[in-house]
N, C-alpha and C. Protein backbone atom coordinates (compact mmCIF):
# COMPACT_ATOMS: atom_id res chain seq x y z
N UNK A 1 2.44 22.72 10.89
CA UNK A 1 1.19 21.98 10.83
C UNK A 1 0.09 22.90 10.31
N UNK A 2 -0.60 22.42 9.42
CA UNK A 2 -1.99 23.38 9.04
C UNK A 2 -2.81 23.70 10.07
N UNK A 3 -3.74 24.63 9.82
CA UNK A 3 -4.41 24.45 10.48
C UNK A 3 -5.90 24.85 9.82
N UNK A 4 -6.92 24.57 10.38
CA UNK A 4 -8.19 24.54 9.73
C UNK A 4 -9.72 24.62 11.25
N UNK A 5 -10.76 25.24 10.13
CA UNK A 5 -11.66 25.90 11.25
C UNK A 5 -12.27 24.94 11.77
N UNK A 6 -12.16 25.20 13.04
CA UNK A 6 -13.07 23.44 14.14
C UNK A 6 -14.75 24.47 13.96
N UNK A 7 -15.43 23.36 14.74
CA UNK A 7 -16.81 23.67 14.47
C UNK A 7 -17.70 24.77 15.41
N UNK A 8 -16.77 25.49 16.16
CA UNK A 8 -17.21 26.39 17.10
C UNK A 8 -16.46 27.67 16.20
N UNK A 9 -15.37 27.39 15.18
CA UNK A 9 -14.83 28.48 14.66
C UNK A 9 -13.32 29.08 14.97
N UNK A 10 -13.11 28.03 16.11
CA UNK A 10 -11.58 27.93 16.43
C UNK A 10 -10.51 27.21 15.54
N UNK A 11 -9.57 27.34 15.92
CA UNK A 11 -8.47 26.86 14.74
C UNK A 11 -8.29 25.53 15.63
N UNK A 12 -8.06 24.54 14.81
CA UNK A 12 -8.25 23.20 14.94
C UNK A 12 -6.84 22.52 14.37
N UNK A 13 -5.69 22.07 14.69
CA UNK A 13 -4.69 21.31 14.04
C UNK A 13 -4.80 19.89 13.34
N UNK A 14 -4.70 19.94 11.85
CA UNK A 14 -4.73 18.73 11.38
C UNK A 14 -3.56 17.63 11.23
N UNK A 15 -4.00 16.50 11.16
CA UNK A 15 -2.97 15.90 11.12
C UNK A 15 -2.55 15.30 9.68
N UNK A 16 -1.11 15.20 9.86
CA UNK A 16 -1.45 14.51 8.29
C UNK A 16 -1.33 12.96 8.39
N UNK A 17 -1.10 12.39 7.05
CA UNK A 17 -1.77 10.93 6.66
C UNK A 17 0.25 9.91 7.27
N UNK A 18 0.04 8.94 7.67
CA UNK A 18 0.93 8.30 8.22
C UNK A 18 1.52 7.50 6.95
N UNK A 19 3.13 8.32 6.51
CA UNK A 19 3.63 7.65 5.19
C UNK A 19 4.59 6.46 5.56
N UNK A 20 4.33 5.49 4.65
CA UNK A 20 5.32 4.24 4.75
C UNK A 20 5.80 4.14 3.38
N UNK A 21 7.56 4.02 3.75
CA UNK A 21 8.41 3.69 3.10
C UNK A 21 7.88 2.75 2.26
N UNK A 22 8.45 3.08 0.95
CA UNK A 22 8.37 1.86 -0.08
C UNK A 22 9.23 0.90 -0.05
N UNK A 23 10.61 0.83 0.56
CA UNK A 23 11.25 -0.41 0.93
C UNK A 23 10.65 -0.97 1.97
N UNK A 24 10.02 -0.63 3.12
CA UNK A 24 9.08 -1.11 3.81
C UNK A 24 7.78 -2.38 2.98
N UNK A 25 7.52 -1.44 2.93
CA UNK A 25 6.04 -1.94 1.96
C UNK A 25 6.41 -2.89 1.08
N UNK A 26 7.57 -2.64 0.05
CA UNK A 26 7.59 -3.66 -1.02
C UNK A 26 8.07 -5.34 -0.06
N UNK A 27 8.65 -5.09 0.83
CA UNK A 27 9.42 -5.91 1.87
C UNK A 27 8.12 -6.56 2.27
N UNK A 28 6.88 -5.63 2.66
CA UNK A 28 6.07 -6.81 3.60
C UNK A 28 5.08 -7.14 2.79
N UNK A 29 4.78 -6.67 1.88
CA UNK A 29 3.29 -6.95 0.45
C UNK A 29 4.03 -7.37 -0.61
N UNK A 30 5.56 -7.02 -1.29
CA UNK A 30 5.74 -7.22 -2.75
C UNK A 30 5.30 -8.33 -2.95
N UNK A 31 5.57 -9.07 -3.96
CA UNK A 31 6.07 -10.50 -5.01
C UNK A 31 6.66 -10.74 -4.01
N UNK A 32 7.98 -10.94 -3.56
CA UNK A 32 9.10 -11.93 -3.55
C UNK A 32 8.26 -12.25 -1.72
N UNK A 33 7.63 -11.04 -1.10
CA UNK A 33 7.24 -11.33 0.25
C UNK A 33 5.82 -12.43 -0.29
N UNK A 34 5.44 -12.59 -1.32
CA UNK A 34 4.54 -13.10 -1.05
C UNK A 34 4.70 -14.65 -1.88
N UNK A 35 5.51 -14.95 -2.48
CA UNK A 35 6.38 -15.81 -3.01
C UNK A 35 6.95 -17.08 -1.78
N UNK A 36 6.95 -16.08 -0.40
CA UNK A 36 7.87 -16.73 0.24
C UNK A 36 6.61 -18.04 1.39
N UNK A 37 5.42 -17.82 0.91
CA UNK A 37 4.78 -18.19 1.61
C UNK A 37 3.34 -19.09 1.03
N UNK A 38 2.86 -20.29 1.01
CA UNK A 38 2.19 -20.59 0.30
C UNK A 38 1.02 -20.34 0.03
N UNK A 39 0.13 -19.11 1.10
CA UNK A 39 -1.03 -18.65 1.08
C UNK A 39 -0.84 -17.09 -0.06
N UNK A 40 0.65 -16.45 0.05
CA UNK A 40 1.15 -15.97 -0.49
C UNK A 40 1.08 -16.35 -2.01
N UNK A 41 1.84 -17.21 -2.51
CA UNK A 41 1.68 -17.98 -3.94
C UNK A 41 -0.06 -18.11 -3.97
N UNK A 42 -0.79 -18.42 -3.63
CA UNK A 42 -2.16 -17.94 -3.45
C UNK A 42 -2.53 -17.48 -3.99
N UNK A 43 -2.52 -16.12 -3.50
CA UNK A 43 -2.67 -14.91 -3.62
C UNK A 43 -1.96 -14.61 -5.14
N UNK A 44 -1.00 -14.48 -5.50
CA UNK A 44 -0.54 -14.68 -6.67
C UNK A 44 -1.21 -15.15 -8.07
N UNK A 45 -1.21 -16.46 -7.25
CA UNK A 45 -1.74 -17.35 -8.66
C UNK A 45 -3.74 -17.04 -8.77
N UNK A 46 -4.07 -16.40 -7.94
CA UNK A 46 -5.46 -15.89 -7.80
C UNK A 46 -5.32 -14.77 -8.82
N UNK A 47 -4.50 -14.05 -8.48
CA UNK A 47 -4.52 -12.95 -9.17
C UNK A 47 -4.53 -12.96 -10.75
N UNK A 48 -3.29 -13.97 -11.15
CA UNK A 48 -3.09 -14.51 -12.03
C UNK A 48 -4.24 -15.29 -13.29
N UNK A 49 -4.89 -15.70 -12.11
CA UNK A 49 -6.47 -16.10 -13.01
C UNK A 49 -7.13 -15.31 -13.45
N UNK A 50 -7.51 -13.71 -12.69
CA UNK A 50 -8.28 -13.12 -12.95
C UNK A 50 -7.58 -11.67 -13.96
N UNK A 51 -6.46 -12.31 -13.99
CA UNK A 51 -5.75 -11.52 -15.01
C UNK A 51 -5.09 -10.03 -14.40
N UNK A 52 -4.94 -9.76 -13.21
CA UNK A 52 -4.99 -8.19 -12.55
C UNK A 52 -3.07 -8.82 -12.48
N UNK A 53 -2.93 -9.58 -12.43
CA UNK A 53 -0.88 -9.40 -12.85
C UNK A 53 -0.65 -10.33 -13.92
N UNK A 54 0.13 -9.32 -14.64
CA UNK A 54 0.66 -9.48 -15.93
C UNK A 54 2.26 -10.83 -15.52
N UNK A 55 2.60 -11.39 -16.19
CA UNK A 55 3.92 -11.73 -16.28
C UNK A 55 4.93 -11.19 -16.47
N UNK A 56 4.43 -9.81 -17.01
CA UNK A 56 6.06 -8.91 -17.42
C UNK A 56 6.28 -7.99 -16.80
N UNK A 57 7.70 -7.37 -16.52
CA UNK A 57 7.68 -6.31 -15.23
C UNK A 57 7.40 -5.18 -16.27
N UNK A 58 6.96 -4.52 -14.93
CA UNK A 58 6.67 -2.77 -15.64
C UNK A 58 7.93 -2.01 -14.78
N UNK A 59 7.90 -1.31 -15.12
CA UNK A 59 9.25 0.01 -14.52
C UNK A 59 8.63 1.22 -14.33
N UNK A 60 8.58 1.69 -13.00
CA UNK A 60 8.08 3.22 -12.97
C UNK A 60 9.24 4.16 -12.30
């Protein structure tokens, strides 16, 4: 664990940032999770208006 100076000048332990799985994540936010639900499709087709998702997949 790092560590870093607290405000009296003592060493202070930081924590780090809480990582979530991307099969996690794609599971509870992707497309297909949000597909499955009609506030979901929503959300989608909102997006869709304002142009921020494309129709074509990207690959990273």
């Amino acid at each position: 664990m790092a560590l870093a100076a607290g405000m009296n000048g003592g060493a202070v332990a930081m924590h780090y940032q809480h990582k979530v799985s991307k099969i996690k994540k794609a599971r509870k936010q992707g497309f297909r999770a949000r597909m499955r639900t009609s506030k979901g499709r929503d959300i989608i087709n909102r997006q869709r208006r304002q142009r921020k998702m494309g129709r074509s997949v990207t690959c990273r």
